[in-house]
PDB file of N, CA and C in Angstrom:
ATOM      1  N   UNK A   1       0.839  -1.178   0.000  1.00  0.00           N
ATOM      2  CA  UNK A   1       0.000   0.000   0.000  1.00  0.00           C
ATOM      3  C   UNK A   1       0.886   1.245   0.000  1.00  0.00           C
ATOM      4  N   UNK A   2       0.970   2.153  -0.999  1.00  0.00           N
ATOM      5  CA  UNK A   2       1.546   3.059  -1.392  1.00  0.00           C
ATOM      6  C   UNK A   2       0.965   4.483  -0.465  1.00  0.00           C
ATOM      7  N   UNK A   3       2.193   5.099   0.042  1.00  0.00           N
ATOM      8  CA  UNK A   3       1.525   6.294   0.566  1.00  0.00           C
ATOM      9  C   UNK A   3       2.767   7.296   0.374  1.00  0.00           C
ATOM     10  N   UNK A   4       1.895   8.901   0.073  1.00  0.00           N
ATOM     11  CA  UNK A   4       2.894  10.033  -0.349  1.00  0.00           C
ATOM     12  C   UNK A   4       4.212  10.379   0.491  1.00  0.00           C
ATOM     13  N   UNK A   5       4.875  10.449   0.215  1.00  0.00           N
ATOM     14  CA  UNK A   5       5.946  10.783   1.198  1.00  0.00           C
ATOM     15  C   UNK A   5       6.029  12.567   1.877  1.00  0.00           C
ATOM     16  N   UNK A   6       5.445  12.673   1.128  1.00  0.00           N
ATOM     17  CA  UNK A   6       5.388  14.193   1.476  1.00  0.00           C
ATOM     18  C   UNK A   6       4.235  14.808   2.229  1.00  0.00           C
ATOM     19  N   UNK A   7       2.553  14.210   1.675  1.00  0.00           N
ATOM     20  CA  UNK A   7       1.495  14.273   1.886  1.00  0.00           C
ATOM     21  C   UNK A   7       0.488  13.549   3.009  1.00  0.00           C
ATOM     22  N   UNK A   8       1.073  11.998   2.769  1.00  0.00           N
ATOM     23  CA  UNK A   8       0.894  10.844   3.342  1.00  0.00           C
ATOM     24  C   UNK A   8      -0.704  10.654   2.779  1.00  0.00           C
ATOM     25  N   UNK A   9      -1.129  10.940   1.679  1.00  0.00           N
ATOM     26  CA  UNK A   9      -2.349  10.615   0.684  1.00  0.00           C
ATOM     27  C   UNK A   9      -2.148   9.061   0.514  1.00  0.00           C
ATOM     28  N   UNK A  10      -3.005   8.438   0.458  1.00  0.00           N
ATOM     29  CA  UNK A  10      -2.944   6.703  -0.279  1.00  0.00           C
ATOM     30  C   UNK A  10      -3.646   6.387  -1.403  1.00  0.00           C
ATOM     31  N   UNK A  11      -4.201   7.845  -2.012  1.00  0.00           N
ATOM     32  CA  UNK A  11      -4.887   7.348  -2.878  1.00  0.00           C
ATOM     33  C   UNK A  11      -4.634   8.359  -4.114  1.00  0.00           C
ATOM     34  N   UNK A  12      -4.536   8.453  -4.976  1.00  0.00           N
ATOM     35  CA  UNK A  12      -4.019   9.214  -6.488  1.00  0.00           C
ATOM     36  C   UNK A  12      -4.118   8.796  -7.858  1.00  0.00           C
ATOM     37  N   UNK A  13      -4.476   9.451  -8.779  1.00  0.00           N
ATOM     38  CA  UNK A  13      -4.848   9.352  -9.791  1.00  0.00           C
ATOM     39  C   UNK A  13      -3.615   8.363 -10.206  1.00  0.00           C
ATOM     40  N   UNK A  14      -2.442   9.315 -10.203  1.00  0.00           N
ATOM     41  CA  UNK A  14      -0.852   8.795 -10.583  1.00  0.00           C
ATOM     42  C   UNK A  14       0.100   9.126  -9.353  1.00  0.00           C
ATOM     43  N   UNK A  15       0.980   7.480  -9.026  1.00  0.00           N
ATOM     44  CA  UNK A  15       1.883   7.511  -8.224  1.00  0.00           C
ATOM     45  C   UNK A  15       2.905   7.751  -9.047  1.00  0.00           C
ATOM     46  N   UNK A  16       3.780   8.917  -8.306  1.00  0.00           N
ATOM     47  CA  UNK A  16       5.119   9.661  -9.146  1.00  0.00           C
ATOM     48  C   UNK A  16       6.099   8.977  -7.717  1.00  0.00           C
ATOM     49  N   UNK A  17       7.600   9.845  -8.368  1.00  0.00           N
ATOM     50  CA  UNK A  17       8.920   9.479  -7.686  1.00  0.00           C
ATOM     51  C   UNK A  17       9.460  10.974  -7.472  1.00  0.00           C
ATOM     52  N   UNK A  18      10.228  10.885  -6.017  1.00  0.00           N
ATOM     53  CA  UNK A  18      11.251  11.837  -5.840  1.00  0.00           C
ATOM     54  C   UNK A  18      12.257  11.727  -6.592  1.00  0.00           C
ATOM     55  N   UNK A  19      12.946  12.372  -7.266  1.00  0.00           N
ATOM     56  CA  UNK A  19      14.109  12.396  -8.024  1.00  0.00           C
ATOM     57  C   UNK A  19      15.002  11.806  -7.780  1.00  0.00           C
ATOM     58  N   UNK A  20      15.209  11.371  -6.484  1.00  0.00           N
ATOM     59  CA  UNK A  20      16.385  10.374  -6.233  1.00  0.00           C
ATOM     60  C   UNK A  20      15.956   8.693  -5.873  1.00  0.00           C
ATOM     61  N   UNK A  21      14.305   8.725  -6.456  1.00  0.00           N
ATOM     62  CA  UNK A  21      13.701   7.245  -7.095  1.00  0.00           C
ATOM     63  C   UNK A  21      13.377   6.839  -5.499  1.00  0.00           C
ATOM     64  N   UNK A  22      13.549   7.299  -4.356  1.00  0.00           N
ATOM     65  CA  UNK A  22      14.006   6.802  -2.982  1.00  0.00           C
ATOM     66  C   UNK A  22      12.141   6.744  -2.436  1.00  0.00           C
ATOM     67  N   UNK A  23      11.680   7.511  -3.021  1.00  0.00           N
ATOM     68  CA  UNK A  23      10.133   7.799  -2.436  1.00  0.00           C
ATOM     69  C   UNK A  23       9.247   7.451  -3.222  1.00  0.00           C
ATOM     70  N   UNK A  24       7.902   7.284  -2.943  1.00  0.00           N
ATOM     71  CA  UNK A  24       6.543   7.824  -4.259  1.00  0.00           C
ATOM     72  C   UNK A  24       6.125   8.975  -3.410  1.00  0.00           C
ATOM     73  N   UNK A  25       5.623   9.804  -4.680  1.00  0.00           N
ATOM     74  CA  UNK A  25       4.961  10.539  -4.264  1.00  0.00           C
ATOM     75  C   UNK A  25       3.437  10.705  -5.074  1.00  0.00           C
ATOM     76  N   UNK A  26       2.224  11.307  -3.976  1.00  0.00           N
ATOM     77  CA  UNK A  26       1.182  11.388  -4.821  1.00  0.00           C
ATOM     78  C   UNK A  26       1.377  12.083  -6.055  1.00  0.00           C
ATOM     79  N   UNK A  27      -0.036  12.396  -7.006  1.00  0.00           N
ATOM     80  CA  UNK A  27       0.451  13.260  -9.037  1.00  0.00           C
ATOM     81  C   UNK A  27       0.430  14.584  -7.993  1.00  0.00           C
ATOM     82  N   UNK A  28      -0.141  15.550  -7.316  1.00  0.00           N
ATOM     83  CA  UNK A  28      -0.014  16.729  -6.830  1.00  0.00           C
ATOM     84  C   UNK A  28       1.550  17.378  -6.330  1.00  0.00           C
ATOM     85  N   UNK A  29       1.585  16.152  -5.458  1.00  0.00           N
ATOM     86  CA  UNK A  29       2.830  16.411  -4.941  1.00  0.00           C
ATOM     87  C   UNK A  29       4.072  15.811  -5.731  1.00  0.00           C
ATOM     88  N   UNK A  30       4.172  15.320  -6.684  1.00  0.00           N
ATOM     89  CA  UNK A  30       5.013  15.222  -7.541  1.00  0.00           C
ATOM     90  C   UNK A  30       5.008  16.158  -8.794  1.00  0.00           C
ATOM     91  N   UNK A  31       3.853  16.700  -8.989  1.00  0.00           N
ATOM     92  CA  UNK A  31       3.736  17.848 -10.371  1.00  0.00           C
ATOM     93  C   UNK A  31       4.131  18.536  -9.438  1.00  0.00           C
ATOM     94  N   UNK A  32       4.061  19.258  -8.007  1.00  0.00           N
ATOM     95  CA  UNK A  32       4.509  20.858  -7.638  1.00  0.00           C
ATOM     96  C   UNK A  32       5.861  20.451  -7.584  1.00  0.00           C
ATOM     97  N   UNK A  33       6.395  19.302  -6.810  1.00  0.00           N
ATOM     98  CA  UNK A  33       8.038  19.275  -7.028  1.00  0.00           C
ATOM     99  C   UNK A  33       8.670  18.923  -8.223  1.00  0.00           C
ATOM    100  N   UNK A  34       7.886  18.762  -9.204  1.00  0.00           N
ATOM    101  CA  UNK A  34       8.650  19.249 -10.669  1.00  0.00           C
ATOM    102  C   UNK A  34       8.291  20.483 -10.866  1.00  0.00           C
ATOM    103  N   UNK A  35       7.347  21.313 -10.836  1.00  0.00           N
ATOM    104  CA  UNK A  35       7.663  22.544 -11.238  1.00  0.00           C
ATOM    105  C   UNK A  35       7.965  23.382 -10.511  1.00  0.00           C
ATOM    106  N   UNK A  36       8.471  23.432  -8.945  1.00  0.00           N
ATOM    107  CA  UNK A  36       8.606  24.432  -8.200  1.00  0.00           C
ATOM    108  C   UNK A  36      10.373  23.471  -7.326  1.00  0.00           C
ATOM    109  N   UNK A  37      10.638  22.413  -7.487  1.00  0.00           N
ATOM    110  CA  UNK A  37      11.792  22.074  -6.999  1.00  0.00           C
ATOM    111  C   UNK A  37      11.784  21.876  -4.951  1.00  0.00           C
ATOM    112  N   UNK A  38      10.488  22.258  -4.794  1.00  0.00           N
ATOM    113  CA  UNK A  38      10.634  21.814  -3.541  1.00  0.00           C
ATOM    114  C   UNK A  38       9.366  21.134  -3.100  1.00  0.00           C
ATOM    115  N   UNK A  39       9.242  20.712  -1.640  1.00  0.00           N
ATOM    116  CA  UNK A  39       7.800  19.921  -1.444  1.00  0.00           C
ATOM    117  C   UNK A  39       6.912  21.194  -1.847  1.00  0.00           C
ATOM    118  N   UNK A  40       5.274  20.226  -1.712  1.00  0.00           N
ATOM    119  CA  UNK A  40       4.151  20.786  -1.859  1.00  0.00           C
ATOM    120  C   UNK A  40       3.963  21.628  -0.520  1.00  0.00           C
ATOM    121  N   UNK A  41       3.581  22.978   0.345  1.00  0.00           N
ATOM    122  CA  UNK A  41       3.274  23.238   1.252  1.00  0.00           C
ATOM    123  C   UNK A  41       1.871  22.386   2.029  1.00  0.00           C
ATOM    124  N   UNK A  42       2.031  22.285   2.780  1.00  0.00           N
ATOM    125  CA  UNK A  42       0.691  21.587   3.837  1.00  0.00           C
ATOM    126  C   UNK A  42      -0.139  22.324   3.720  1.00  0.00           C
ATOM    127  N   UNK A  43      -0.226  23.796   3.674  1.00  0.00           N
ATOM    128  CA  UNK A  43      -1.890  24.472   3.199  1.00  0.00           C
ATOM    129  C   UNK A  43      -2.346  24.451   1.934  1.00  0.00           C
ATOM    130  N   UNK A  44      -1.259  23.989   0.913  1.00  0.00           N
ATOM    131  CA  UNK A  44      -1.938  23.639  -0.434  1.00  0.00           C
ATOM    132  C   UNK A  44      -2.771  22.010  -0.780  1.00  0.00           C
ATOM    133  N   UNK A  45      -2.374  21.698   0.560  1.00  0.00           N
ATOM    134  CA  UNK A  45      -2.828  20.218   0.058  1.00  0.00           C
ATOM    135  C   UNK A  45      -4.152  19.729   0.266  1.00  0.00           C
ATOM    136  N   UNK A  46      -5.520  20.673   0.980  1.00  0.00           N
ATOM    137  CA  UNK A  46      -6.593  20.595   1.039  1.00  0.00           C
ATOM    138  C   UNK A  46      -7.071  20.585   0.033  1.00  0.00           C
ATOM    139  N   UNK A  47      -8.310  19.628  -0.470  1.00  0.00           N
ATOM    140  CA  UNK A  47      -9.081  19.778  -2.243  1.00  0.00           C
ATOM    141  C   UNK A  47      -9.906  20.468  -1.998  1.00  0.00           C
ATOM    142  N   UNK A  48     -10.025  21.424  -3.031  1.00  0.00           N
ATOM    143  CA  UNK A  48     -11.371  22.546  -2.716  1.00  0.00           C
ATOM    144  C   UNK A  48     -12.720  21.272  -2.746  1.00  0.00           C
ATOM    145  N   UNK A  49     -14.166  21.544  -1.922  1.00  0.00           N
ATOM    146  CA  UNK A  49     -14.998  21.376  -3.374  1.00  0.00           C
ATOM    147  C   UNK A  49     -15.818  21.438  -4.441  1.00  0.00           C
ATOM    148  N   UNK A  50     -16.003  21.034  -4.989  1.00  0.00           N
ATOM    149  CA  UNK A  50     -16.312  21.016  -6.708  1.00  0.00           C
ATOM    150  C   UNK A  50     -17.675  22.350  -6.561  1.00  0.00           C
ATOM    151  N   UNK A  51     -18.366  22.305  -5.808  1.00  0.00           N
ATOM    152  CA  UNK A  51     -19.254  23.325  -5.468  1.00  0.00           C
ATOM    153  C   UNK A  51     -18.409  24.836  -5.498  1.00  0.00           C
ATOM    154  N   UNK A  52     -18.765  25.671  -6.567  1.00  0.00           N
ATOM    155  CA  UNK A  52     -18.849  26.702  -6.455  1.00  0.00           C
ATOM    156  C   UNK A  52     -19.399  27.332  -5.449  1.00  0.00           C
ATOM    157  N   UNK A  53     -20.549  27.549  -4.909  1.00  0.00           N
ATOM    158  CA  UNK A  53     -20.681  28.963  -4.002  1.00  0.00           C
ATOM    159  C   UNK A  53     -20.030  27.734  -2.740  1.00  0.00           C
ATOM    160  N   UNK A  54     -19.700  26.731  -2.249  1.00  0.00           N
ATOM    161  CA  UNK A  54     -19.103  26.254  -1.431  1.00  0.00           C
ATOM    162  C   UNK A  54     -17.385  26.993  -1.535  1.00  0.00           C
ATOM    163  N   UNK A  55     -16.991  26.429  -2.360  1.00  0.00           N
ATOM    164  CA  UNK A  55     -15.513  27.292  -2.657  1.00  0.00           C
ATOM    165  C   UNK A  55     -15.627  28.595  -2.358  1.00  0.00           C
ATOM    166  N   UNK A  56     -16.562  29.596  -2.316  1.00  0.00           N
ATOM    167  CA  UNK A  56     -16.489  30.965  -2.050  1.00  0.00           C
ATOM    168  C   UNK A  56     -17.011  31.049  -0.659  1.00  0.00           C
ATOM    169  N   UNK A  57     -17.986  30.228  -0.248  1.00  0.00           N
ATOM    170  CA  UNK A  57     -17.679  30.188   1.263  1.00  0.00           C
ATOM    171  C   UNK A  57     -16.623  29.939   1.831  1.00  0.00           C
ATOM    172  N   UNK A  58     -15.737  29.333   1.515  1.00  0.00           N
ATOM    173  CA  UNK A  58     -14.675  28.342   2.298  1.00  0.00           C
ATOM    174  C   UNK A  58     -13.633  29.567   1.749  1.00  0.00           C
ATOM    175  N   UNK A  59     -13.350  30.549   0.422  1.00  0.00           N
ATOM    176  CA  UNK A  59     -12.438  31.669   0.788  1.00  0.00           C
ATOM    177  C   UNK A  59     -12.767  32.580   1.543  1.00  0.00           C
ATOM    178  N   UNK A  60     -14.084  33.133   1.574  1.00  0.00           N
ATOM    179  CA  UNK A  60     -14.050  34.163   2.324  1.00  0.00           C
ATOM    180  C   UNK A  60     -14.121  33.943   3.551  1.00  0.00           C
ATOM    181  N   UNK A  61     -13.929  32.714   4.269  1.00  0.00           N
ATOM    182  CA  UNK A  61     -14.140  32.221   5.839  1.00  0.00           C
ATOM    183  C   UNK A  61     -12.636  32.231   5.887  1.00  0.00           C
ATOM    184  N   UNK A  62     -11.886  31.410   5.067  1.00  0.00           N
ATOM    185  CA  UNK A  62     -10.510  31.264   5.257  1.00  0.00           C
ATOM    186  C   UNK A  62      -9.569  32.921   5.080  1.00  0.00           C
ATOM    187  N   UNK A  63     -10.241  33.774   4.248  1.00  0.00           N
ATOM    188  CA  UNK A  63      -9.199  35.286   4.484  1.00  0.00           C
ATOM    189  C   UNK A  63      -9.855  36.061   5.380  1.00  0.00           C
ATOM    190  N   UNK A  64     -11.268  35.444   6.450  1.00  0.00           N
ATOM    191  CA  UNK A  64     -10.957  36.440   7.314  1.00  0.00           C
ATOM    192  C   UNK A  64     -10.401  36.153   8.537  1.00  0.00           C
ATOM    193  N   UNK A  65     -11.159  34.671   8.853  1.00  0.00           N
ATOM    194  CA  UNK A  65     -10.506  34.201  10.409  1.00  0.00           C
ATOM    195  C   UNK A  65      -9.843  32.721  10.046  1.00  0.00           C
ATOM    196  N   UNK A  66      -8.841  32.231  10.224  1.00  0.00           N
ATOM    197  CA  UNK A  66      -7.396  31.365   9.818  1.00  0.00           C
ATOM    198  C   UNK A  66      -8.449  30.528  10.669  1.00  0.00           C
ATOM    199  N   UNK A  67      -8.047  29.069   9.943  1.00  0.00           N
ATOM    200  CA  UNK A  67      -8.739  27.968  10.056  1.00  0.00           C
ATOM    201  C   UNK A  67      -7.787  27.040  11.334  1.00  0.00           C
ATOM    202  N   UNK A  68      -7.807  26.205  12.889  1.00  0.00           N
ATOM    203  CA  UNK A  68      -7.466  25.809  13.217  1.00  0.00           C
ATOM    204  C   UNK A  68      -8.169  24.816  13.060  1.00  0.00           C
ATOM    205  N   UNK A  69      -7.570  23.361  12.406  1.00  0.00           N
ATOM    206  CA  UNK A  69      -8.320  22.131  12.669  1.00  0.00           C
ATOM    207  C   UNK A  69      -8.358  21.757  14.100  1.00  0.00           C
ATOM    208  N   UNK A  70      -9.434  20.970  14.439  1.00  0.00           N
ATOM    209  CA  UNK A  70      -9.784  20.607  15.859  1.00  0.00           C
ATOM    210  C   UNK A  70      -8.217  19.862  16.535  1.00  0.00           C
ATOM    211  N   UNK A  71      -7.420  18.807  15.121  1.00  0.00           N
ATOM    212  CA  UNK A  71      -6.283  18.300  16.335  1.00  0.00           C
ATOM    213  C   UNK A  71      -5.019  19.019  15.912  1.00  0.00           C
ATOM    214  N   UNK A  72      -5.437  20.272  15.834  1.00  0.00           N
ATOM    215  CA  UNK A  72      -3.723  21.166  16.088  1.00  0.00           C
ATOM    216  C   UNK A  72      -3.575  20.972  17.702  1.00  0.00           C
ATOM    217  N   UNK A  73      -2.191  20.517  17.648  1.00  0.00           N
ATOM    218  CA  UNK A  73      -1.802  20.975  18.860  1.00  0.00           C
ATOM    219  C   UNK A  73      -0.130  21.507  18.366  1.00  0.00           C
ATOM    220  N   UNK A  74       0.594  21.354  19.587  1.00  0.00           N
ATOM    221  CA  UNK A  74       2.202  21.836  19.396  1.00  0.00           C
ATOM    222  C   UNK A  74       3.172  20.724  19.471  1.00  0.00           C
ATOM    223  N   UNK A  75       2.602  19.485  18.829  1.00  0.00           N
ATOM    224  CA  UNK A  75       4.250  18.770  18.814  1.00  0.00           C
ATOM    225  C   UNK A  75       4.415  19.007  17.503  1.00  0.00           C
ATOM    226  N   UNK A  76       6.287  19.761  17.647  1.00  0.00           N
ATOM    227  CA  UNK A  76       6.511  19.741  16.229  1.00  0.00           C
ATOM    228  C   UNK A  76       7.439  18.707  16.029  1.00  0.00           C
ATOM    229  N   UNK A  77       6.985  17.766  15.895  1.00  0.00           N
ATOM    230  CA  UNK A  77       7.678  16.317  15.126  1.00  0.00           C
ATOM    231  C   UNK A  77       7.570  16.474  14.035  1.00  0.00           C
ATOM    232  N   UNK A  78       6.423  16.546  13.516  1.00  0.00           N
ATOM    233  CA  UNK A  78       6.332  16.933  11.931  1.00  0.00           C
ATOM    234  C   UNK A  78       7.059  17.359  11.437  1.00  0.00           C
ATOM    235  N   UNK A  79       7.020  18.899  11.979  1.00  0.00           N
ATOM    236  CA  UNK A  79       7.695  19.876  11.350  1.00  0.00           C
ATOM    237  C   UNK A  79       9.225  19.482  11.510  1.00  0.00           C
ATOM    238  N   UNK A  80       9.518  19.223  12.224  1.00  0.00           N
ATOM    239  CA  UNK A  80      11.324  19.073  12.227  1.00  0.00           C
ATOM    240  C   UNK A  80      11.409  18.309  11.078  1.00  0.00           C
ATOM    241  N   UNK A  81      10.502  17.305  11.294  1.00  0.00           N
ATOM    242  CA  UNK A  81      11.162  15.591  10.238  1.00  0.00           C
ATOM    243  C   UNK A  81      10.696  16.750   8.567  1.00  0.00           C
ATOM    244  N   UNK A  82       9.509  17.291   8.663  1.00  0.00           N
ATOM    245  CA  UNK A  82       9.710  18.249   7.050  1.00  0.00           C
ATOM    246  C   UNK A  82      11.019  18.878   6.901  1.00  0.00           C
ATOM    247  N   UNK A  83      10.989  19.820   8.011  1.00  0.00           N
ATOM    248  CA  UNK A  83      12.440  20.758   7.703  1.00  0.00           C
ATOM    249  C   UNK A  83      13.795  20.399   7.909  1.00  0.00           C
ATOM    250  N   UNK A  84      13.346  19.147   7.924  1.00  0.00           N
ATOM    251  CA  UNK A  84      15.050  18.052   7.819  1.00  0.00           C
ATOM    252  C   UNK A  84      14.737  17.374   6.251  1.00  0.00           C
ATOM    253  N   UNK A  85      13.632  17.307   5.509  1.00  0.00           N
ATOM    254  CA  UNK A  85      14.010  17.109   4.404  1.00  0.00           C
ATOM    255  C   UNK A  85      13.820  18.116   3.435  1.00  0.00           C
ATOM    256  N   UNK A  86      14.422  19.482   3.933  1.00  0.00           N
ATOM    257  CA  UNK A  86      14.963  20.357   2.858  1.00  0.00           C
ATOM    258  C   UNK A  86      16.096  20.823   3.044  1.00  0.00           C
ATOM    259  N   UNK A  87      17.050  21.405   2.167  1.00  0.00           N
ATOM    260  CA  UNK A  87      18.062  21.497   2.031  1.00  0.00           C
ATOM    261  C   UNK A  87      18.534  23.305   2.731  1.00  0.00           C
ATOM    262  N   UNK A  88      19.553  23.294   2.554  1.00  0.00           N
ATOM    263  CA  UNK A  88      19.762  24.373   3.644  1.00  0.00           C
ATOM    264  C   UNK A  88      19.134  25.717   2.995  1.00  0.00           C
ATOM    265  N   UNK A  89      19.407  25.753   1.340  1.00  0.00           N
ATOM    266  CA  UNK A  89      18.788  26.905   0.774  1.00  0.00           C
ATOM    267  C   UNK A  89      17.252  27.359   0.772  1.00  0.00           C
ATOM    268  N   UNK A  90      17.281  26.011   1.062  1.00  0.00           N
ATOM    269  CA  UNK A  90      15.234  26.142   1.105  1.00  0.00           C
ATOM    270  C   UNK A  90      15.141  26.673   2.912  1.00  0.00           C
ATOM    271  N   UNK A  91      15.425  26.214   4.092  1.00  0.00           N
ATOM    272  CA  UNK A  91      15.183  26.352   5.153  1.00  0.00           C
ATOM    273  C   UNK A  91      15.785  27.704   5.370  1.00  0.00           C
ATOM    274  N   UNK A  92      17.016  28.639   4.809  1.00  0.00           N
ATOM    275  CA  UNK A  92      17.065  29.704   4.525  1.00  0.00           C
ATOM    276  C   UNK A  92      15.681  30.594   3.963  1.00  0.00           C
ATOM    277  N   UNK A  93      15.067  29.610   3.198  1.00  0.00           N
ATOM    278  CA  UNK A  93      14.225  30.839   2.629  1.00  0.00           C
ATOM    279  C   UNK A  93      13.226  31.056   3.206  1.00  0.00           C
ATOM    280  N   UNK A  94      12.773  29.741   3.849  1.00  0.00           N
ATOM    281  CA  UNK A  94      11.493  29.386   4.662  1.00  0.00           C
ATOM    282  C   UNK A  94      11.926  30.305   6.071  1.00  0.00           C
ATOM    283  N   UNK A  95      13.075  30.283   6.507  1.00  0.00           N
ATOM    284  CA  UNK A  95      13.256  31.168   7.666  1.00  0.00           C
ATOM    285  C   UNK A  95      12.650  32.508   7.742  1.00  0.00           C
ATOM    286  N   UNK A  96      13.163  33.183   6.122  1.00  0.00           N
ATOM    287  CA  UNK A  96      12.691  34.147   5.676  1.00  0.00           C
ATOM    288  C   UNK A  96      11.473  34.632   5.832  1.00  0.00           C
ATOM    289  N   UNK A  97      10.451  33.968   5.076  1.00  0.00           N
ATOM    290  CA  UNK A  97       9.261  33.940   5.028  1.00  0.00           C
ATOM    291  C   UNK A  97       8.590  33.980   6.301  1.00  0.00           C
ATOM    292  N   UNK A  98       9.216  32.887   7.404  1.00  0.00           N
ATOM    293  CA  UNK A  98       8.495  33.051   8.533  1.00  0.00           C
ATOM    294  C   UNK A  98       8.705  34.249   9.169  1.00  0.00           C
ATOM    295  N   UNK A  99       9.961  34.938   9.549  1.00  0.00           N
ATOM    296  CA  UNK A  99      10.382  35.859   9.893  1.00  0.00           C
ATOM    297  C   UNK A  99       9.552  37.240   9.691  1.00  0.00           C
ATOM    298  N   UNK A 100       9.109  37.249   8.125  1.00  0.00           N
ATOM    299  CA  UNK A 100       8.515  38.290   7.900  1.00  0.00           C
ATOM    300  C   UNK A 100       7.076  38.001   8.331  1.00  0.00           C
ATOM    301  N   UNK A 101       6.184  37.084   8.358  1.00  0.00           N
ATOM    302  CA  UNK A 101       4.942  36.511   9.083  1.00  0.00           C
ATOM    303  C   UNK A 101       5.299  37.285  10.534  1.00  0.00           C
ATOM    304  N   UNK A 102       6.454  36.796  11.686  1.00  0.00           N
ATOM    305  CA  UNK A 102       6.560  36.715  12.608  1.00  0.00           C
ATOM    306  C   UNK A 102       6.051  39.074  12.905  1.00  0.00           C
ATOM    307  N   UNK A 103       6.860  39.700  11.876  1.00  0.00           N
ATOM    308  CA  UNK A 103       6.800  40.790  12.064  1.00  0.00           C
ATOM    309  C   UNK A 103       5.157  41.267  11.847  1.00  0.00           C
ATOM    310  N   UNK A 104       4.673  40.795  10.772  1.00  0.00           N
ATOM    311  CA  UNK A 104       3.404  41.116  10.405  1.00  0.00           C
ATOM    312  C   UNK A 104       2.422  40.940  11.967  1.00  0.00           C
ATOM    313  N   UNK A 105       2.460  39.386  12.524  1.00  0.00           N
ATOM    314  CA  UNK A 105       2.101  38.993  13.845  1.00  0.00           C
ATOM    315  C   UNK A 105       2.147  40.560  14.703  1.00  0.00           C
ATOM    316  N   UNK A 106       3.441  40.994  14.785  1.00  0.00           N
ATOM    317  CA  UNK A 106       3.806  41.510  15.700  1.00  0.00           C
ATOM    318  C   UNK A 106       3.185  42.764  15.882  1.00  0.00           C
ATOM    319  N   UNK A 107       3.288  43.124  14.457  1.00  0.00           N
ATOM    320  CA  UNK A 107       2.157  44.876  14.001  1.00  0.00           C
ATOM    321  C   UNK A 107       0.787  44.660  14.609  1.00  0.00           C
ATOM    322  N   UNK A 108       0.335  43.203  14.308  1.00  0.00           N
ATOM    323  CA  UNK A 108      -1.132  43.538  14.234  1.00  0.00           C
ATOM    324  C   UNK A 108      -1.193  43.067  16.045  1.00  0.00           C
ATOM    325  N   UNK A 109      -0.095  42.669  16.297  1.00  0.00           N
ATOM    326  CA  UNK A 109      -0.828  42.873  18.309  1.00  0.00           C
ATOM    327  C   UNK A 109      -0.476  44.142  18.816  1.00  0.00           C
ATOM    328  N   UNK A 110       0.336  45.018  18.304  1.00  0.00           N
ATOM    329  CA  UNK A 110       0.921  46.140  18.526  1.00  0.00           C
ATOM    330  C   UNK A 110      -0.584  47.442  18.376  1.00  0.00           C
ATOM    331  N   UNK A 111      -1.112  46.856  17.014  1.00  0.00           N
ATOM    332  CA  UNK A 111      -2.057  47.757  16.685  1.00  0.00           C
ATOM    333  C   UNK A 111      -3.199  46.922  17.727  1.00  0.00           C
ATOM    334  N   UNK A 112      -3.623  46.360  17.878  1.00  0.00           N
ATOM    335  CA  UNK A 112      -4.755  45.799  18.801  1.00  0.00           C
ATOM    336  C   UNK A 112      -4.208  46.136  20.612  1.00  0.00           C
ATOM    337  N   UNK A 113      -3.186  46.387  20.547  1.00  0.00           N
ATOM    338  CA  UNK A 113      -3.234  46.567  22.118  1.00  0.00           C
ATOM    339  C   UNK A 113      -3.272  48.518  21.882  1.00  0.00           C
ATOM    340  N   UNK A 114      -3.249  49.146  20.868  1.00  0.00           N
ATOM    341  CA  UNK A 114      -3.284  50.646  20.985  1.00  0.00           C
ATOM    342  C   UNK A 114      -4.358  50.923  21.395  1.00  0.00           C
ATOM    343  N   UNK A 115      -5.959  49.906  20.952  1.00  0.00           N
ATOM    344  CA  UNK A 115      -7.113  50.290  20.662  1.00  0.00           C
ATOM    345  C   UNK A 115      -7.751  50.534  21.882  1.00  0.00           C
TER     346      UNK A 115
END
């Protein structure tokens, strides 16, 4: 029983390969790491669905108040074992990215404690 290495999906149209043949990966997560060179992100990997005014519910709920699934919690096991399989240029960039999130965070408690 085949499961994504990246995604952990078991089910796919087409099972693909990491480039170094070592993995499968689901067709999603193997088309974004051919055209983008790194994994798929974890918030891209939800399927919209097929319902139109459903899809426009589900954006305008998702850009105003950020979606916590019921079993978030804080072990980051995950996350380490992801950000141990990218390479240093990518976890450079991802640092980046968070960094600037982290400032954005920071404005908007800055502006909410003025009020």
């Amino acid at each position: 029983n085949l499961e994504c290495y990246n995604c952990g999906v078991n089910k796919t149209p087409l099972w693909r390969r990491t480039p170094d043949r070592m993995h499968s990966l689901c067709n999603a997560c193997g088309l974004y790491y051919k055209q983008y060179n790194t994994h798929r992100p974890l918030h891209i990997r939800n399927k919209p669905s097929s319902n139109t005014a459903t899809i426009h519910q589900q954006q305008t709920y998702t850009t105003t108040v950020p979606y916590m699934p019921p079993q978030f919690d804080f072990d980051d096991s995950r996350f380490k074992a992801l950000v141990g399989k990218m390479s240093r240029k990518q976890v450079e960039g991802f640092l980046g990215v968070l960094e600037r999130r982290c400032d954005i965070l920071k404005q908007v408690l800055s502006e909410d404690h003025e009020c």
